[in-house]
N, C-alpha and C. Protein backbone atom coordinates (compact mmCIF):
# COMPACT_ATOMS: atom_id res chain seq x y z
N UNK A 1 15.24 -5.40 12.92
CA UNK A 1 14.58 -4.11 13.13
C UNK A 1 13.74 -3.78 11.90
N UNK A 2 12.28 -3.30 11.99
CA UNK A 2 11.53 -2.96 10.87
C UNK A 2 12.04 -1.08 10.33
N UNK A 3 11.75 -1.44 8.92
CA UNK A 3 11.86 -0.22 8.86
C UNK A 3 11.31 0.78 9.09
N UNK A 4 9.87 0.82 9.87
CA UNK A 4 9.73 1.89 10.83
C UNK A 4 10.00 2.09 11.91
N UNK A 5 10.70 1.24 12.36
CA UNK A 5 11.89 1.57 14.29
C UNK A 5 13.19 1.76 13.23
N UNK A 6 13.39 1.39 12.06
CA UNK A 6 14.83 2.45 11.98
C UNK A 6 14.39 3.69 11.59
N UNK A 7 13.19 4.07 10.74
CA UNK A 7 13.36 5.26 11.16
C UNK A 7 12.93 6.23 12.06
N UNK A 8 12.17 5.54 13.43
CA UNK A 8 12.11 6.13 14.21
C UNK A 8 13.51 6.32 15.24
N UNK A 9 14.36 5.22 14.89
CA UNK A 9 15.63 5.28 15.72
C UNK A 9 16.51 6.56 15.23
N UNK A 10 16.32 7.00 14.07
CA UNK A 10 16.81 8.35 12.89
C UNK A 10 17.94 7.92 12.21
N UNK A 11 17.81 6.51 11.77
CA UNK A 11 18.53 6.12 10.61
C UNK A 11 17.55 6.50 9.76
N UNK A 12 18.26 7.14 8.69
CA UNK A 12 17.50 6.85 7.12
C UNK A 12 17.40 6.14 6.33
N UNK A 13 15.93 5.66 6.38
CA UNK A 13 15.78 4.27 5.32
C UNK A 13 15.49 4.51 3.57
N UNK A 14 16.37 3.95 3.26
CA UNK A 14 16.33 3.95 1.73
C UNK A 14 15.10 4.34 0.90
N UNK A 15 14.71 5.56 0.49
CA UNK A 15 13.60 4.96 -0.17
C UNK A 15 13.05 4.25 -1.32
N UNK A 16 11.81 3.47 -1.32
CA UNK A 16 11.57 2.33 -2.21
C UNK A 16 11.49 3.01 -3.44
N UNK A 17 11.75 2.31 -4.38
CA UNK A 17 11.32 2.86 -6.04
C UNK A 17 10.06 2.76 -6.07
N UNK A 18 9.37 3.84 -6.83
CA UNK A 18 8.02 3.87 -6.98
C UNK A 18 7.20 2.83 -7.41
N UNK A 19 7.76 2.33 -8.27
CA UNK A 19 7.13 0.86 -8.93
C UNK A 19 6.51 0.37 -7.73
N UNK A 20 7.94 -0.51 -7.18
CA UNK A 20 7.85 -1.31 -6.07
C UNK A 20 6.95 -1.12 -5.07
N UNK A 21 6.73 -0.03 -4.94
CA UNK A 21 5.77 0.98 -3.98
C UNK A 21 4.20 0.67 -3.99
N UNK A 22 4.11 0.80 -4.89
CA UNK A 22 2.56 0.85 -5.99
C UNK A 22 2.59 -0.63 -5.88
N UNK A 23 3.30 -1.56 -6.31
CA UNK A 23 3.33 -3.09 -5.52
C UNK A 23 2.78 -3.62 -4.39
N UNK A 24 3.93 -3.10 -3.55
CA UNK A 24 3.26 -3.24 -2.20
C UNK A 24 2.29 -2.79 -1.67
N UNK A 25 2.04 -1.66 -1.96
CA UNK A 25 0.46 -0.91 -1.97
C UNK A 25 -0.38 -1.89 -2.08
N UNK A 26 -0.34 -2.55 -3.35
CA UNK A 26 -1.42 -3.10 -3.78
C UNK A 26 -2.00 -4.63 -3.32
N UNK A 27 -0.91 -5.16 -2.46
CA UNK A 27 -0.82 -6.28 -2.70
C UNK A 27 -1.12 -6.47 -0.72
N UNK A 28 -0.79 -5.15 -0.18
CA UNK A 28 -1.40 -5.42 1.02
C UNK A 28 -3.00 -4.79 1.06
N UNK A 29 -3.41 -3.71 0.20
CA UNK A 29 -4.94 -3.86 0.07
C UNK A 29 -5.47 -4.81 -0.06
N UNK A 30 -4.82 -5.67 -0.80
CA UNK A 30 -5.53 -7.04 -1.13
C UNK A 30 -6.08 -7.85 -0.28
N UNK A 31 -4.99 -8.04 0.87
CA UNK A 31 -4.83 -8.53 2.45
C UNK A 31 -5.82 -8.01 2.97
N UNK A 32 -5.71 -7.07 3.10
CA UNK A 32 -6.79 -5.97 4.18
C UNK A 32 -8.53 -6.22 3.45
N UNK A 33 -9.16 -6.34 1.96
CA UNK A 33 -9.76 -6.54 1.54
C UNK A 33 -10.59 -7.88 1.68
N UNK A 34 -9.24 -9.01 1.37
CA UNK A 34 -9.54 -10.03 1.54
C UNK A 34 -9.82 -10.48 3.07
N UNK A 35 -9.20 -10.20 4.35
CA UNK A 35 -9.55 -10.52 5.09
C UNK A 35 -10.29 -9.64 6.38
N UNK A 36 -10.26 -8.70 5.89
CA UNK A 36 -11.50 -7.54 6.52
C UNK A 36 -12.52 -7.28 5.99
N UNK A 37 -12.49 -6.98 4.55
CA UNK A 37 -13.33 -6.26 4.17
C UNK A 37 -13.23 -4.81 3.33
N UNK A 38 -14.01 -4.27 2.28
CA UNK A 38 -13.69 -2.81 1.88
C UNK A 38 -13.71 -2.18 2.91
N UNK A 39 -14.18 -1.99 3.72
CA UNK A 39 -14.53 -0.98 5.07
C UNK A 39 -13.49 -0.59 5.44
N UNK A 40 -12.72 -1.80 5.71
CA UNK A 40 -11.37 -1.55 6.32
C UNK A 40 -10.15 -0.88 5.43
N UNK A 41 -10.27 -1.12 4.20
CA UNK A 41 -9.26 -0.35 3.55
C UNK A 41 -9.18 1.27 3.58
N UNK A 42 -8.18 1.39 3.88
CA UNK A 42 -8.29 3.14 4.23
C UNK A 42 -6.82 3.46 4.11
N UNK A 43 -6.29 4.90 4.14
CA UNK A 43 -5.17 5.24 3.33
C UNK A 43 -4.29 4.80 4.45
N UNK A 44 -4.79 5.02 6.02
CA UNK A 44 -4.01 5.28 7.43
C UNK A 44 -3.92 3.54 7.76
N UNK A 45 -4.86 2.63 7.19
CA UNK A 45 -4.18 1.32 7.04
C UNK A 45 -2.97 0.94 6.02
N UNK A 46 -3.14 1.67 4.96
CA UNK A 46 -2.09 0.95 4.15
C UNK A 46 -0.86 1.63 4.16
N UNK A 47 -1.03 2.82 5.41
CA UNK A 47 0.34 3.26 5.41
C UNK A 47 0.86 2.67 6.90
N UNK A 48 0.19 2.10 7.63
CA UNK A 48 0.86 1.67 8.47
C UNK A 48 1.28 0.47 8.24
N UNK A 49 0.15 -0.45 7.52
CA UNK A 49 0.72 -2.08 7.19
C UNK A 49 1.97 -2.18 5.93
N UNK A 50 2.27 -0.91 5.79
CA UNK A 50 3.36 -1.02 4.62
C UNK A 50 5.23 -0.53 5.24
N UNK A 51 4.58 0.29 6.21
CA UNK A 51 5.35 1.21 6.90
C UNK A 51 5.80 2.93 6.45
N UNK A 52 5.04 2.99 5.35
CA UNK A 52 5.09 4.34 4.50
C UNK A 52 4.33 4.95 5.64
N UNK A 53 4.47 6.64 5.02
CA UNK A 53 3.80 7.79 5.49
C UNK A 53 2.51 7.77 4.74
N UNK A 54 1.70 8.28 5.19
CA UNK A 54 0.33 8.75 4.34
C UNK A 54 0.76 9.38 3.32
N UNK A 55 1.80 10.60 2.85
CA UNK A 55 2.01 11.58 2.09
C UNK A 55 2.67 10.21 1.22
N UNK A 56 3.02 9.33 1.48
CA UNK A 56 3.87 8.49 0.34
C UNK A 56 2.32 7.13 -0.44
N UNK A 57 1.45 7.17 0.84
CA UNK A 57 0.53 6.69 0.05
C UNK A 57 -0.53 7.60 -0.95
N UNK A 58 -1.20 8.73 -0.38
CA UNK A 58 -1.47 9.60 -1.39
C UNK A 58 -0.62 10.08 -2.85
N UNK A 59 0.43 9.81 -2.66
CA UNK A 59 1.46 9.82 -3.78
C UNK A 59 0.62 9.20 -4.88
N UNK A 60 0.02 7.92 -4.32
CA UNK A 60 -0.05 6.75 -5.68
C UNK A 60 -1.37 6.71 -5.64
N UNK A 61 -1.97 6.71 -4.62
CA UNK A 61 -3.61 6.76 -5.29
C UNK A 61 -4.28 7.82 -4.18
N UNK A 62 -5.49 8.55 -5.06
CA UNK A 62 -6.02 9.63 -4.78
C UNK A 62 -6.87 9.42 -3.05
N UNK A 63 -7.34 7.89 -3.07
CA UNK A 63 -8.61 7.54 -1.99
C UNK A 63 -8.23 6.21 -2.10
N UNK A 64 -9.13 5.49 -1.00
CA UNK A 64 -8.92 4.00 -0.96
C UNK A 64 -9.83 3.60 -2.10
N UNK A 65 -10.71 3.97 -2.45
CA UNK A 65 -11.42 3.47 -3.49
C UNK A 65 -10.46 3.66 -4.81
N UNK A 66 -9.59 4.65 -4.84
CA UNK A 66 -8.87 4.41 -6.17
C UNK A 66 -7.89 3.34 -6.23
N UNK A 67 -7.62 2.84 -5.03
CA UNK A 67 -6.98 1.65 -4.36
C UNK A 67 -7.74 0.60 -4.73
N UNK A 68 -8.63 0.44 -4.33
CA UNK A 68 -9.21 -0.91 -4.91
C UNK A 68 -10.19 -1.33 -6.42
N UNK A 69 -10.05 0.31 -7.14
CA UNK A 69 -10.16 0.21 -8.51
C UNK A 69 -8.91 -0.28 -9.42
N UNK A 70 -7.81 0.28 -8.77
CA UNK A 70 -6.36 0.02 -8.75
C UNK A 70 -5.81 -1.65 -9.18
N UNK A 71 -6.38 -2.13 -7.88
CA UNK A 71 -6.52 -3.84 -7.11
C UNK A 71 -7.12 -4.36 -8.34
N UNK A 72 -8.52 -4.35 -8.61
CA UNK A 72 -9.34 -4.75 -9.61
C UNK A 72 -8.91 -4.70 -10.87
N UNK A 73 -7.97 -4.15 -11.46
CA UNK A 73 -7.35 -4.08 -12.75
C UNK A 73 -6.62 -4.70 -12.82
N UNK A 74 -5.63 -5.41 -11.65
CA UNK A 74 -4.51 -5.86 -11.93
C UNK A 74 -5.09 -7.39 -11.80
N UNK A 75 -6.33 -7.30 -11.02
CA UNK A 75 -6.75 -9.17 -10.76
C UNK A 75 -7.29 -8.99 -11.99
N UNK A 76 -8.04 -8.27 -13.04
CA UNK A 76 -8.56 -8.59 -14.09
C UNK A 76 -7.35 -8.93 -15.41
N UNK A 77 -6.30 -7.98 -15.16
CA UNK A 77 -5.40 -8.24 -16.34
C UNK A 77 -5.02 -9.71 -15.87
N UNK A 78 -4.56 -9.76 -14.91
CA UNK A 78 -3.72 -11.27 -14.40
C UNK A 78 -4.72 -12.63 -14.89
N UNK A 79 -5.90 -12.17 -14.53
CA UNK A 79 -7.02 -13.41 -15.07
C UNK A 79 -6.86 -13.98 -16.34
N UNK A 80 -6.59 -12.01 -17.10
CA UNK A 80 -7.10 -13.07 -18.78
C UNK A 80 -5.34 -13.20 -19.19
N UNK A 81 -4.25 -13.25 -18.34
CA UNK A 81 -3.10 -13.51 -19.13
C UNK A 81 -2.66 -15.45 -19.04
C-alpha cells in the first residue's frame, strides 16, 4: 500500500523529517525536469509524485522555480566535490 492510500484509508502516516523531505523534493524535480521538461515542474506535480500535500511542498520552496534553483545548487556543489 502507498502512502497515499494509507492515508486515504485514515491510517496516519509517519511524517518524513524535513531533511529527507527537501531530498525527495529534489530528486524527483530532477525526474520531472529531466524527462519532461521545466514546464512541467510545478508544485501540484511534486506533490503528487512524492505523495506530500502542497502545504508540505510550499513548506520547502517558495515556487517551482525556487525548486529548480534549489536542483541547480546541489548538481553544482556535487560537480566540483
Amino acid at each position: 500500500m502507498t502512502r497515499q492510500a494509507k492515508r486515504r484509508s485514515g491510517s496516519k502516516a509517519r511524517p518524513m523529517p524535513r531533511a529527507e523531505r527537501r531530498v525527495q523534493l529534489l530528486s524527483v524535480a530532477r525526474g520531472i525536469i529531466r524527462d519532461e521538461g521545466m514546464a512541467a515542474l510545478t508544485m501540484s506535480a511534486l506533490a503528487e509524485r512524492t505523495g506530500a500535500v502542497k502545504p508540505v511542498v510550499y513548506e520547502h520552496f517558495e515556487n517551482s522555480e525556487a525548486v529548480a534553483v534549489a536542483r541547480g545548487r546541489v548538481v553544482r556543489s556535487t560537480a566540483r566535490s
